[in-house]
N, C-alpha and C. Protein backbone atom coordinates (compact mmCIF):
# COMPACT_ATOMS: atom_id res chain seq x y z
N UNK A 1 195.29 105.12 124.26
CA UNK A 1 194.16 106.01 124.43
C UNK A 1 194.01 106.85 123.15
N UNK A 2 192.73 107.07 122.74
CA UNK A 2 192.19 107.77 121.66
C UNK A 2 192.53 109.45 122.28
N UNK A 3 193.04 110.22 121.11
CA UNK A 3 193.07 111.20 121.70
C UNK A 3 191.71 112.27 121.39
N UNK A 4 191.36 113.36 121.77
CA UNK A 4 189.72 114.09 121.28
C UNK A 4 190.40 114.86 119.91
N UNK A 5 190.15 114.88 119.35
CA UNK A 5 189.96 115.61 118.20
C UNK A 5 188.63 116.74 117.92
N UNK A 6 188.05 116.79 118.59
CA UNK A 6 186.82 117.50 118.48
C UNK A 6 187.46 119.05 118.68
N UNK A 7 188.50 119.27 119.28
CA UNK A 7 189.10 120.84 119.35
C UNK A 7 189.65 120.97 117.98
N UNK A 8 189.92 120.64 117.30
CA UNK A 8 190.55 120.80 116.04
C UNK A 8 189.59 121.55 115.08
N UNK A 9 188.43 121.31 115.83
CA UNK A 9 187.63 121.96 114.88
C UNK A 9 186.72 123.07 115.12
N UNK A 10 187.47 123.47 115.69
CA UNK A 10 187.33 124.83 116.60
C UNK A 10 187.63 126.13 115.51
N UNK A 11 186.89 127.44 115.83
CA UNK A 11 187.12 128.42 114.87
C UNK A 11 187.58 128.96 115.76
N UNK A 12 188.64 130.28 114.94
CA UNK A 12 189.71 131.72 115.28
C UNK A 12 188.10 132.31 116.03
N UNK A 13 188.31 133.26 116.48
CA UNK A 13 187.65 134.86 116.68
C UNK A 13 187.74 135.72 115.35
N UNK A 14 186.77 136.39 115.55
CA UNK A 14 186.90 137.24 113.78
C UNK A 14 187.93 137.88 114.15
N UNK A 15 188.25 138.07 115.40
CA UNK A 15 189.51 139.58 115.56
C UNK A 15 190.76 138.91 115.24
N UNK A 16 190.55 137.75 115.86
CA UNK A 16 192.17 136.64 115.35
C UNK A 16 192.05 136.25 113.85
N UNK A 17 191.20 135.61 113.69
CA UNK A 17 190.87 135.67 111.93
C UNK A 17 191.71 136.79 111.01
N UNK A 18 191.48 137.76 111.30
CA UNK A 18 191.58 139.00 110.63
C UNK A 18 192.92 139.32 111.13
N UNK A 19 193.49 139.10 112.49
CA UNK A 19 194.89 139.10 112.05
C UNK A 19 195.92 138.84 111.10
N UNK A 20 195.58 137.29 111.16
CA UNK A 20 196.10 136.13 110.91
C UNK A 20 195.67 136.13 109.29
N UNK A 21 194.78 136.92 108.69
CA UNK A 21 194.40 137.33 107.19
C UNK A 21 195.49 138.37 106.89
N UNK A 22 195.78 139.40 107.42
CA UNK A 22 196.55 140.58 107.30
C UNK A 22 198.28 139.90 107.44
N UNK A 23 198.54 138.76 108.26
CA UNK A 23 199.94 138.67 108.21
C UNK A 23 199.90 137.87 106.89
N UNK A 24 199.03 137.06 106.66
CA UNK A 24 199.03 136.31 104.99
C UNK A 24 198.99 136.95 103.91
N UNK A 25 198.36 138.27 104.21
CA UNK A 25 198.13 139.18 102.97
C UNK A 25 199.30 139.63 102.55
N UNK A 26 200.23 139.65 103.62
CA UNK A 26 201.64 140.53 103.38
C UNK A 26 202.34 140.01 103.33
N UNK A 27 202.74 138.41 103.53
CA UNK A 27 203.48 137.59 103.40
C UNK A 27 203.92 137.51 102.12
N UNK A 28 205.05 136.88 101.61
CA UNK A 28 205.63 136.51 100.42
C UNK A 28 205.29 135.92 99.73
N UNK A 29 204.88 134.54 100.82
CA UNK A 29 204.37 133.32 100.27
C UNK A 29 203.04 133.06 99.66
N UNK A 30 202.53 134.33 100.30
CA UNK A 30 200.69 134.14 99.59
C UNK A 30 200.75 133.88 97.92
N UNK A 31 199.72 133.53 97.45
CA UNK A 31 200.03 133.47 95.86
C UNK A 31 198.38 133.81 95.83
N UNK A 32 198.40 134.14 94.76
CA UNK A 32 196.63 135.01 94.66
C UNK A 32 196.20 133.84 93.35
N UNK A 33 195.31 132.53 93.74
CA UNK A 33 195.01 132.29 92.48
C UNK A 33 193.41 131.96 91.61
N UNK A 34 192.89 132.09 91.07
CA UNK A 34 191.68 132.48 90.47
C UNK A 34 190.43 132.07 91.41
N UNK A 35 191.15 130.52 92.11
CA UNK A 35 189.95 130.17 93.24
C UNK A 35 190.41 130.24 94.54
N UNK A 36 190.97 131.31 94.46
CA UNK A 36 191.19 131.99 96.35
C UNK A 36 192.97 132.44 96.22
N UNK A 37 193.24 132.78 97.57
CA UNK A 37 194.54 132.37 97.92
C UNK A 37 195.42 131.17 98.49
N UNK A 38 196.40 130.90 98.21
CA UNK A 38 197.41 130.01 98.46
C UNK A 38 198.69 130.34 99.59
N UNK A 39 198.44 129.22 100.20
CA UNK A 39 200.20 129.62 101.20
C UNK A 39 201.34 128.58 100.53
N UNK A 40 201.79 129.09 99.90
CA UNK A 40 203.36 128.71 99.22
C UNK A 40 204.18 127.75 100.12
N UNK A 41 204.04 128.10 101.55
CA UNK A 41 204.79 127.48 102.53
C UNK A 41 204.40 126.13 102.55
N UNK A 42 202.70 125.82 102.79
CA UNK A 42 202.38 124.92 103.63
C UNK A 42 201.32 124.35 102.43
N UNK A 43 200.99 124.96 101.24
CA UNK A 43 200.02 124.88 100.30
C UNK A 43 198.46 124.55 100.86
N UNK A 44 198.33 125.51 101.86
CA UNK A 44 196.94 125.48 102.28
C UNK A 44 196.24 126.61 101.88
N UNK A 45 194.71 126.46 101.55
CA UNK A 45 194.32 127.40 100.55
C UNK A 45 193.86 128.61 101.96
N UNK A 46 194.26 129.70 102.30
CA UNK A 46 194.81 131.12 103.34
C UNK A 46 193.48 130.87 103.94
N UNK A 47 192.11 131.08 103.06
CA UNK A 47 190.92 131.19 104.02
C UNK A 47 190.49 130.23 104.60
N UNK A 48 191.28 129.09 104.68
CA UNK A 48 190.29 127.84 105.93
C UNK A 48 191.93 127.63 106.85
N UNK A 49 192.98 128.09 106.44
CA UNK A 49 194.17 128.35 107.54
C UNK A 49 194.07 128.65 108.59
N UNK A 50 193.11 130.31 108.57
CA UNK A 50 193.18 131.43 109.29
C UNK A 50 192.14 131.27 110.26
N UNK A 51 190.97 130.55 109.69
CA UNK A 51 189.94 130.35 110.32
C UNK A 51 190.08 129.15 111.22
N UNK A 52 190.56 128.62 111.29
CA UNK A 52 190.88 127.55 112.60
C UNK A 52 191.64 127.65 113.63
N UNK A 53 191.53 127.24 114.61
CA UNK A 53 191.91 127.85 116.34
C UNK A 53 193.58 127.13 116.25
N UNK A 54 193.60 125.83 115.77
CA UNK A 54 194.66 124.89 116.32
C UNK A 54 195.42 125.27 114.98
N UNK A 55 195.30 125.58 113.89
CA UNK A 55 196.31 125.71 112.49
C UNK A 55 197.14 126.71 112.88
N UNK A 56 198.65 126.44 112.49
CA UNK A 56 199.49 127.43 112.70
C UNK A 56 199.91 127.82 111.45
N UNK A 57 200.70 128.64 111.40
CA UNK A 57 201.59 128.99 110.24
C UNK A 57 202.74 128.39 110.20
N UNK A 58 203.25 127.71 109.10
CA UNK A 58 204.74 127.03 109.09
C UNK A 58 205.83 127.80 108.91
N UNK A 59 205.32 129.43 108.91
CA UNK A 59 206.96 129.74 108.59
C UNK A 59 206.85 130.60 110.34
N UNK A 60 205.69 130.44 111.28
CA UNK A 60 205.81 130.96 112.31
C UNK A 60 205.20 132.26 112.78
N UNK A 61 204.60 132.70 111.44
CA UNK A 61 203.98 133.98 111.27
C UNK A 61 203.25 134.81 112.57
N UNK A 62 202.57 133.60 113.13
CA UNK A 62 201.63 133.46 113.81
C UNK A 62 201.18 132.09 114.01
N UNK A 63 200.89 132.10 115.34
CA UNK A 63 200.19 130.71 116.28
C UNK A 63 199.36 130.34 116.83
N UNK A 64 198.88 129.14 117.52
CA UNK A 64 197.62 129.13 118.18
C UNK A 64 197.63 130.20 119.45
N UNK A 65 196.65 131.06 119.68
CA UNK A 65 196.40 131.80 120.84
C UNK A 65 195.28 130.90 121.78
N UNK A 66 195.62 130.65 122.66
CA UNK A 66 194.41 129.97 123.51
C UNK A 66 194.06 130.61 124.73
């Protein structure tokens, strides 16, 4: 069986968004570089991380809320 993929592409809430921006901001791993930010952990560029419902953080930061 095919599984749906169509939730994957689901957006945060701005209020979860904006969490999930603030634990990256303070994280270690962020790296600030000329075309956005970077997660060191997982090398995903922070602003399309945060913004998706199903993306987690790899060091655990924060998770899917459903």
């Amino acid at each position: 069986m095919i599984e749906d993929v169509s939730k994957f592409n689901v957006l945060t809430s701005e209020l979860e968004k904006q969490q999930r921006m603030e634990t990256c901001n303070s994280c270690e791993n962020n790296i600030e570089l000329h075309s956005g930010n970077l997660c060191n952990a997982c090398a995903c560029p922070i602003n399309y991380v945060v913004a998706y419902k199903f993306k987690i953080c790899p060091l655990e930061k924060w998770t899917v809320n459903e």
